[in-house]
Protein backbone atom coordinates (compact mmCIF):
# COMPACT_ATOMS: atom_id res chain seq x y z
CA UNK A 1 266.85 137.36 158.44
CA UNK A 2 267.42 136.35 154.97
CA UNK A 3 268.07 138.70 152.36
CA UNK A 4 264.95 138.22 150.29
CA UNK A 5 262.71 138.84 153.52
CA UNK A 6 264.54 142.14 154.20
CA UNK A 7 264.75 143.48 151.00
CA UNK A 8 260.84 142.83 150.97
CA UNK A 9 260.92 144.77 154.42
CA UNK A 10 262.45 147.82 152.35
CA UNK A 11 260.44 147.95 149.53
CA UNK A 12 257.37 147.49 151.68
CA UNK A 13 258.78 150.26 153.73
CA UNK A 14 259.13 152.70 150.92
CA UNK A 15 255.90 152.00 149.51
CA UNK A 16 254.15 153.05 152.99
CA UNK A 17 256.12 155.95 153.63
CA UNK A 18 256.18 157.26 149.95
CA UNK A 19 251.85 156.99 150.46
CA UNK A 20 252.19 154.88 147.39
CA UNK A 21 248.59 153.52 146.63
CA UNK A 22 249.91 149.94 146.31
CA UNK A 23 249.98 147.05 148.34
CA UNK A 24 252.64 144.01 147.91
CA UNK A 25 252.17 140.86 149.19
CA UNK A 26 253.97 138.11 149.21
CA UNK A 27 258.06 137.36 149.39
CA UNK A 28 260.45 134.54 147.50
CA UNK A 29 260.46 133.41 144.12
CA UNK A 30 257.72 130.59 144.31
CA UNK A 31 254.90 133.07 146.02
CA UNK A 32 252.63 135.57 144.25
CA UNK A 33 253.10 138.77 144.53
CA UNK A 34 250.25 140.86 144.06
CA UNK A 35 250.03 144.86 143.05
CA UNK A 36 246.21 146.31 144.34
CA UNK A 37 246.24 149.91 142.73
CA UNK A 38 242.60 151.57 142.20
CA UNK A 39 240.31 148.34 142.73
CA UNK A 40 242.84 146.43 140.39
CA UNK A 41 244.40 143.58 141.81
CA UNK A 42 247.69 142.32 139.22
CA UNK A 43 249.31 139.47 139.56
CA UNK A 44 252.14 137.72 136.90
CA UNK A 45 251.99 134.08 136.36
CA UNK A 46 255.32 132.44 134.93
CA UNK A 47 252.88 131.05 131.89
CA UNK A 48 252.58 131.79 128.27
CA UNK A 49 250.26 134.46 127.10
CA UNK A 50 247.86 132.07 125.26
CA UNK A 51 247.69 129.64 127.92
CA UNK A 52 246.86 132.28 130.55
CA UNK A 53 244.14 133.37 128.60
CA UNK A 54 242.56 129.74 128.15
CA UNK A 55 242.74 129.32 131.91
CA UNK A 56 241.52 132.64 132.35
CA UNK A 57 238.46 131.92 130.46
CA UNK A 58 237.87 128.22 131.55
CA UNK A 59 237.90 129.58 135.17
CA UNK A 60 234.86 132.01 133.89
CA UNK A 61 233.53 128.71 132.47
CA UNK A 62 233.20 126.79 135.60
CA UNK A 63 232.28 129.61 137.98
CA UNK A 64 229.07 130.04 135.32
CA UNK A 65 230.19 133.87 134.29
CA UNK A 66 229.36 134.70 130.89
CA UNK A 67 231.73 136.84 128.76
CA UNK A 68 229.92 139.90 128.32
CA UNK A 69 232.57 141.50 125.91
CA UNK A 70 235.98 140.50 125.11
CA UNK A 71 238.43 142.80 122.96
CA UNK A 72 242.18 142.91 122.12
CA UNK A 73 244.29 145.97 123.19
CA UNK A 74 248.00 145.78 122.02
CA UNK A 75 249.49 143.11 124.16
CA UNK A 76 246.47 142.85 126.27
CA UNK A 77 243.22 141.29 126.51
CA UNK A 78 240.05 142.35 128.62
CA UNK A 79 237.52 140.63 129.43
CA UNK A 80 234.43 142.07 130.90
CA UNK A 81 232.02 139.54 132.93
CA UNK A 82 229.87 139.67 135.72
CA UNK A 83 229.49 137.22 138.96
CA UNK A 84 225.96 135.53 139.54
CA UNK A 85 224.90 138.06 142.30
CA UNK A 86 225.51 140.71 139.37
CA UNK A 87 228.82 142.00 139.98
CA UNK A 88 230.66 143.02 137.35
CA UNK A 89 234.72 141.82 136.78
CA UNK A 90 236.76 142.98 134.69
CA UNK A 91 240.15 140.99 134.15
CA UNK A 92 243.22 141.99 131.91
CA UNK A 93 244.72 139.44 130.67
CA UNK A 94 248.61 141.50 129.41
CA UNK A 95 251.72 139.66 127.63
CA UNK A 96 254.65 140.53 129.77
CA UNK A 97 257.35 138.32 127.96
CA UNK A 98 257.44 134.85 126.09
CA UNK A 99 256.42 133.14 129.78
CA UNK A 100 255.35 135.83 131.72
CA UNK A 101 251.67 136.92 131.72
CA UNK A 102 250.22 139.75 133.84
CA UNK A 103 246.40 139.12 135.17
CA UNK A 104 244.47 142.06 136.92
CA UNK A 105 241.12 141.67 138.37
CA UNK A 106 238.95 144.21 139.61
CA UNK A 107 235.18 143.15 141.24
CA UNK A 108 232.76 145.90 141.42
CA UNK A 109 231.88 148.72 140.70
CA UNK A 110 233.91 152.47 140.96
CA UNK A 111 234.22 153.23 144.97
CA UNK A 112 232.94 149.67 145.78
CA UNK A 113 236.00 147.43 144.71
CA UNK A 114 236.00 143.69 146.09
CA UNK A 115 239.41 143.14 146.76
CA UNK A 116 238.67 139.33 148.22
CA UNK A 117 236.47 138.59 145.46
CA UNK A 118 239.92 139.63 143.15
CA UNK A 119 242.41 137.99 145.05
CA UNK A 120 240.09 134.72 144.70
CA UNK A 121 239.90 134.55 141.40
CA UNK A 122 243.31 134.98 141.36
CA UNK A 123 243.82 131.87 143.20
CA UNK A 124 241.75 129.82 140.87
CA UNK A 125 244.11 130.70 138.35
CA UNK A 126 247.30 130.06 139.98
CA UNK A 127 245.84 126.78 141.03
CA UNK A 128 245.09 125.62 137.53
CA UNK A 129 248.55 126.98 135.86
């Protein structure tokens, strides 16, 4: 087993037994990883900050999602949106260095996350950066 895989084993381990509310997927250098804490699903994207954001956005674009409010916070923007069946999204769009960019997405509502709806999105972005 390589050493990568295992030490993913470990952490994944640790996480479980430590009744850590997070989930980690993925393993290697070229995969995601994602974090899912409290309806939030996080990924980071080996992109610039503003170019994150403009795929972010375009993304909203072509799925027809209208930015309901936008605002600055710090290193981070938020975005609030909602889907066409009237879901509301939320994504976090957070600087993490010069080409590292943190996205979280949470679908839904408090109690009524849509993780799949999350990790989706997520996948449009990757696609497109």
């Amino acid at each position: 087993m390589s050493r990568k895989i295992s030490a993913c084993i470990v952490v994944l381990a640790g996480l479980l037994t430590a009744g850590c509310a997070a989930l980690v997927v993925g393993a290697g250098a070229g995969a995601g990883a994602y974090s899912y804490v409290n309806g939030e699903l996080a990924r980071t994207y080996q992109a610039p900050f503003p170019r994150t954001l403009e795929v972010c956005t375009q993304v909203l674009t072509d799925l027809g999602m209208p930015i309901k409010a936008q605002r600055s916070e710090g290193a981070q923007t938020v975005i609030e949106t909602e889907r066409k069946d009237g879901t509301p999204m939320t994504l976090g769009v957070k600087i993490i260095g010069l080409d590292l960019t943190e996205v979280s997405v949470r679908t839904g509502v408090v109690g009524y996350w849509n993780r799949d709806l999350s990790a989706q999105f997520q996948e449009f972005i990757a696609q497109r950066l």
